[in-house]
C-alpha atoms as a PDB file:
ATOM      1  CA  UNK A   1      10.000 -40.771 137.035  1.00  0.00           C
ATOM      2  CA  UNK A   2      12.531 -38.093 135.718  1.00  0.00           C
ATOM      3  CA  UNK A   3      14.800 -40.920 135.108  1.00  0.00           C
ATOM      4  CA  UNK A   4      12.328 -42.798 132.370  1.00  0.00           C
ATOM      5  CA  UNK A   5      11.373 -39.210 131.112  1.00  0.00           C
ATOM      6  CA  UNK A   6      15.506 -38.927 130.101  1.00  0.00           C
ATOM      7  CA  UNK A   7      15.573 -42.235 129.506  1.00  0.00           C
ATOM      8  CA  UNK A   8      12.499 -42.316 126.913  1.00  0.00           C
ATOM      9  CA  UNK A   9      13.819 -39.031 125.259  1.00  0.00           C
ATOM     10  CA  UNK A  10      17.495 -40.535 124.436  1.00  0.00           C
ATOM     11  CA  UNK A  11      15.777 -43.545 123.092  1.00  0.00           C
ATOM     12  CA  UNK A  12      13.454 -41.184 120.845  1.00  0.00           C
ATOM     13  CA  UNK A  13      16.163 -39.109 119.977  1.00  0.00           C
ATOM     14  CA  UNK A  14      18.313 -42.055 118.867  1.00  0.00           C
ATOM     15  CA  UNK A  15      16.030 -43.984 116.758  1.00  0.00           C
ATOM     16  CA  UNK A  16      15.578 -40.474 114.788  1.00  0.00           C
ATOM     17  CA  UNK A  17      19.013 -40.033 114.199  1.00  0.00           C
ATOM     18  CA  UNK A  18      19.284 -43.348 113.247  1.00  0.00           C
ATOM     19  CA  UNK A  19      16.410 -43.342 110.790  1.00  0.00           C
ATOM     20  CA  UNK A  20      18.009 -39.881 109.348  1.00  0.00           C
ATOM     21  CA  UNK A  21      21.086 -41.532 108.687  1.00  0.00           C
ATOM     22  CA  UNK A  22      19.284 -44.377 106.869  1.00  0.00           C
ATOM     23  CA  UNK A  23      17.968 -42.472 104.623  1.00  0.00           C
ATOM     24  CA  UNK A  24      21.051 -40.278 103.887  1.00  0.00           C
ATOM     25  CA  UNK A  25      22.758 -43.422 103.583  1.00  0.00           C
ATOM     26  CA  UNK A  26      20.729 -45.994 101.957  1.00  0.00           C
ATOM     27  CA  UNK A  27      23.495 -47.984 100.146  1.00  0.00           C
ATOM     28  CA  UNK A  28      24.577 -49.475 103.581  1.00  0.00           C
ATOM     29  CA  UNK A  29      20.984 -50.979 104.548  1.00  0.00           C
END
């Protein structure tokens, strides 16, 4: 269960990085 828990968080944290550096860089989407 800890495993998912880790595994769930990177995803999360990821995807908000990821949307963060959409918006900072828009011109490349």
């Amino acid at each position: 269960m800890l495993f998912d828990y880790i595994l769930g968080g990177a995803v999360t944290l990821f995807l908000l990085a990821y949307l963060t550096y959409a918006l900072i860089h828009p011109e490349r989407f």
